[in-house]
C-alpha atoms as a PDB file:
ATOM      1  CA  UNK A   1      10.225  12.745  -7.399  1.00  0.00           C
ATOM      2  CA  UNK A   2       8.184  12.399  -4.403  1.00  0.00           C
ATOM      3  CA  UNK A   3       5.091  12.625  -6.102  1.00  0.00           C
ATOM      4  CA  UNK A   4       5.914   9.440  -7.504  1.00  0.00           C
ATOM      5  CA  UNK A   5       5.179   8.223  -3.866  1.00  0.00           C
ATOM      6  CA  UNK A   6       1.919   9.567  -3.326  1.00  0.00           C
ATOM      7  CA  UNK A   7       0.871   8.390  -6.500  1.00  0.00           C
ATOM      8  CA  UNK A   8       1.468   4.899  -6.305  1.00  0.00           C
ATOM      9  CA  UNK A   9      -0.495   5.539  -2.110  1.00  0.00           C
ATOM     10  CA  UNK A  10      -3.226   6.496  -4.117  1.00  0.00           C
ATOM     11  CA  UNK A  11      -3.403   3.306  -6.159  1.00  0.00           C
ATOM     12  CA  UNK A  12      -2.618   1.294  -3.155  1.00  0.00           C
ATOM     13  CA  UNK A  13      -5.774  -0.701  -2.703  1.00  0.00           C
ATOM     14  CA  UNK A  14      -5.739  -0.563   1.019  1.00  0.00           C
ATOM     15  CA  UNK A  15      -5.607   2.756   1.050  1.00  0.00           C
ATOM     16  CA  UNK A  16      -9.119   4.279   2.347  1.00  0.00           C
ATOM     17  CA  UNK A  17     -11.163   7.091   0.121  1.00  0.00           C
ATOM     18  CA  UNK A  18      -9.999   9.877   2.997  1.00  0.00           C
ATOM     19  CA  UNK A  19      -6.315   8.831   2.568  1.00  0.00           C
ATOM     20  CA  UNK A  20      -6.378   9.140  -1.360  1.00  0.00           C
ATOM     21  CA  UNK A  21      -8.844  12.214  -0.943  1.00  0.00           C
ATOM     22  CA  UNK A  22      -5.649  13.696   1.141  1.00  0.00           C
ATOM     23  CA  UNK A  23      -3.100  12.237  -1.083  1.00  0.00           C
ATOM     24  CA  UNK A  24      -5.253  13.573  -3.873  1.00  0.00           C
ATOM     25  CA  UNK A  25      -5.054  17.325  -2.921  1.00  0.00           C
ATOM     26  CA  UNK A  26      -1.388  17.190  -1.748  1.00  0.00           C
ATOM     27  CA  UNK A  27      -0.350  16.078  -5.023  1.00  0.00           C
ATOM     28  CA  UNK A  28      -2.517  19.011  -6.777  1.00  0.00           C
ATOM     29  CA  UNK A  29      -0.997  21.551  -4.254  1.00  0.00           C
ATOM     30  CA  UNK A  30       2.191  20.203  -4.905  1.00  0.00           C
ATOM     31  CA  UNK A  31       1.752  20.625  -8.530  1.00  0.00           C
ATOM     32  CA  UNK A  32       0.484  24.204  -8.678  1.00  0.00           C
ATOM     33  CA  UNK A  33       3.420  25.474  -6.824  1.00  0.00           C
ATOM     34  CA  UNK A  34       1.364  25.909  -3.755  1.00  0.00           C
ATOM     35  CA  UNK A  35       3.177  23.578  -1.550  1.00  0.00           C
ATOM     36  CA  UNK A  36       7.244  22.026  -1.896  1.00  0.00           C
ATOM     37  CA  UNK A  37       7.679  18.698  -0.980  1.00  0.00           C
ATOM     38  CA  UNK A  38      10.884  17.754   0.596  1.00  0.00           C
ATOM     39  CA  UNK A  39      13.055  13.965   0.079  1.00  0.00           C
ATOM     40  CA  UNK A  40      14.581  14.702   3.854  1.00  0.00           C
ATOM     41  CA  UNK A  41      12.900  15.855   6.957  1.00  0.00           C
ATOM     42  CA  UNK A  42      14.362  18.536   8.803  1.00  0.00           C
ATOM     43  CA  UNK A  43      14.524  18.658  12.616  1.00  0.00           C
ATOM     44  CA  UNK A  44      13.939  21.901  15.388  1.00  0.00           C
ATOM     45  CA  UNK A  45      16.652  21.672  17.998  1.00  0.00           C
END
């Protein structure tokens, strides 16, 4: 699961209070059904 990822950012030591702020409320989006996060990026041609 990608959140997995942004966890483990958050608990990154070099990661800065802004960065795990961010992280912080992407995961809660995420988790409320307000935002999908994606594995694969999708490109605009």
């Amino acid at each position: 699961m990608p959140h997995y990822g942004m966890m483990v950012a958050i608990l990154d030591q070099s990661t800065s209070k802004k960065e795990r702020d961010s992280l912080d409320r992407l995961i809660r989006s995420s988790v409320k059904g307000r935002i999908q996060v994606a594995d694969e990026l999708s490109t605009v041609s």
